[in-house]
C-alpha atoms as a PDB file:
ATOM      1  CA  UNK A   1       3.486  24.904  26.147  1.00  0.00           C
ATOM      2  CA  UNK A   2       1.020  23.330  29.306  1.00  0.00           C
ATOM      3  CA  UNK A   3       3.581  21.385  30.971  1.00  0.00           C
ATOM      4  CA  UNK A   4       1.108  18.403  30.926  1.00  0.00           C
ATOM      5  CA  UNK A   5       1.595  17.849  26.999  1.00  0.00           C
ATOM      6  CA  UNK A   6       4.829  16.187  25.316  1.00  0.00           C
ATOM      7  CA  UNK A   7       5.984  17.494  22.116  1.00  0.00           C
ATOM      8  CA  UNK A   8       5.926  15.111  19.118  1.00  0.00           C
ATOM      9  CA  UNK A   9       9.487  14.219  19.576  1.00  0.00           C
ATOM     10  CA  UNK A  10       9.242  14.217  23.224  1.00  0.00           C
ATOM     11  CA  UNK A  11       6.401  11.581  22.856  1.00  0.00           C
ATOM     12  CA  UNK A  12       8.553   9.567  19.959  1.00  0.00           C
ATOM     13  CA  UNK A  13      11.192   9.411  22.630  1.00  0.00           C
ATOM     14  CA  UNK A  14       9.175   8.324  25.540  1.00  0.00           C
ATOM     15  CA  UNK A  15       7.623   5.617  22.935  1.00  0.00           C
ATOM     16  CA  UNK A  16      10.557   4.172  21.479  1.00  0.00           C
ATOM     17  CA  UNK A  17      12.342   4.146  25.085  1.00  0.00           C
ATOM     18  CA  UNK A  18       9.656   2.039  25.983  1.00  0.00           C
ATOM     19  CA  UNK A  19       9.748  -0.433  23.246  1.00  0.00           C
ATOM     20  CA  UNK A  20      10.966  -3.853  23.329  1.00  0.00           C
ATOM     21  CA  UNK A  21      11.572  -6.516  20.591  1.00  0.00           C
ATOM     22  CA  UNK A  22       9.512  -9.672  20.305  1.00  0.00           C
ATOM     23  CA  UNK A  23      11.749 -12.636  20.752  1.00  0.00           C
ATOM     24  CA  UNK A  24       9.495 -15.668  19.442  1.00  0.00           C
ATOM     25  CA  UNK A  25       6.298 -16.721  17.123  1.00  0.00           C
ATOM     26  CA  UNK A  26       3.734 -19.124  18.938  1.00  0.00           C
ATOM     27  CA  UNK A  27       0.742 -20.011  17.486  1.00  0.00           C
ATOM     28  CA  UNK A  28      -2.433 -19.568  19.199  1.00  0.00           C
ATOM     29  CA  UNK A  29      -6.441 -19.992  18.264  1.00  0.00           C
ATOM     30  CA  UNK A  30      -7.559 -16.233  17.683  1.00  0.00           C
ATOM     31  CA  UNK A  31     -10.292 -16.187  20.573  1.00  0.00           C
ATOM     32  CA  UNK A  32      -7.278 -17.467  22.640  1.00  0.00           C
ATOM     33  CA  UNK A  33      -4.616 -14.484  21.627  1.00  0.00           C
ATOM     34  CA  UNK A  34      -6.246 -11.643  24.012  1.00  0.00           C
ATOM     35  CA  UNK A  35      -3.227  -9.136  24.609  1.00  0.00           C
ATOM     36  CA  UNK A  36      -0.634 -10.733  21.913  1.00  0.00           C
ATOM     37  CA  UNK A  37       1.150  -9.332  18.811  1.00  0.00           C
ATOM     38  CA  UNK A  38       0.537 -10.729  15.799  1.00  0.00           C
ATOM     39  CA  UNK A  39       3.344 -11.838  13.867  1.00  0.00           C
ATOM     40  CA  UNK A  40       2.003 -12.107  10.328  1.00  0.00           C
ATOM     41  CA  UNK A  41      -1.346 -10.469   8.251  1.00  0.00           C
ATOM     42  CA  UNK A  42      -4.524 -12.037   9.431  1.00  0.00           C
ATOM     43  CA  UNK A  43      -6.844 -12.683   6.376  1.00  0.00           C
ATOM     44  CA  UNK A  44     -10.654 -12.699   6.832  1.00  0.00           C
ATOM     45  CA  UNK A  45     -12.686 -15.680   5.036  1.00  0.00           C
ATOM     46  CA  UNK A  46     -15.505 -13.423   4.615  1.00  0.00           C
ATOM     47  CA  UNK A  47     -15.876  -9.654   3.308  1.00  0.00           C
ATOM     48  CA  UNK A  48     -16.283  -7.061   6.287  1.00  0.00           C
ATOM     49  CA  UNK A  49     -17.856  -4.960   5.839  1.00  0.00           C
ATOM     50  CA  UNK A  50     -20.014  -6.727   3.547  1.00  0.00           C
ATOM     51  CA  UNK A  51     -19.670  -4.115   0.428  1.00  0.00           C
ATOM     52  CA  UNK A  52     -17.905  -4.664  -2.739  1.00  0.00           C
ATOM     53  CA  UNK A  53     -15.428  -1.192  -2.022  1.00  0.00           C
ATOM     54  CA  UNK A  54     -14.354  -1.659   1.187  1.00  0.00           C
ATOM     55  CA  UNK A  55     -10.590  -1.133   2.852  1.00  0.00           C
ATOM     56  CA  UNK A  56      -9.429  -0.875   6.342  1.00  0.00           C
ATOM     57  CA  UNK A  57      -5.627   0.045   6.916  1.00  0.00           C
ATOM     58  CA  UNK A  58      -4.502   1.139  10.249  1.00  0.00           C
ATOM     59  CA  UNK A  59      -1.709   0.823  12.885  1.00  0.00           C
ATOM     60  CA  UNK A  60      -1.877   0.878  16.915  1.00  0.00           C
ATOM     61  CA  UNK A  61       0.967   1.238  19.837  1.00  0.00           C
ATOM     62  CA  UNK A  62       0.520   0.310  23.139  1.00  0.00           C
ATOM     63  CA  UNK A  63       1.963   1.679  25.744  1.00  0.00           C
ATOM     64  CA  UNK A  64       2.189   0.790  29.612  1.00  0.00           C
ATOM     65  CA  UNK A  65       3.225   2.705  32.507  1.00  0.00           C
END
């Protein structure tokens, strides 16, 4: 293997070594919540996109070094 590249469970390692709990819920306005976690759904009031059969489901991780 290029010694550049983690294996998967190299990578799960580095992740999770990395990871820290979030210790309290604030509320902030939206516009105002650049770089924080979210710590319940957020619900759109309109359809987007605006079709009747449309789904988004996802999931990120961020990382810093």
């Amino acid at each position: 293997m290029n010694k550049g590249l983690l294996s998967v469970d190299e990578a799960l390692e580095v992740m999770l070594a990395g990871a820290r709990p979030v210790a309290g819920v604030e509320e902030e306005p939206t516009l105002q919540a650049t770089g924080r976690v979210l710590a319940r759904a957020q619900a759109s009031t309109m359809d987007v996109p605006p079709m009747d059969n449309s789904a988004m489901d996802g999931y990120a991780v961020r990382t810093g070094t």
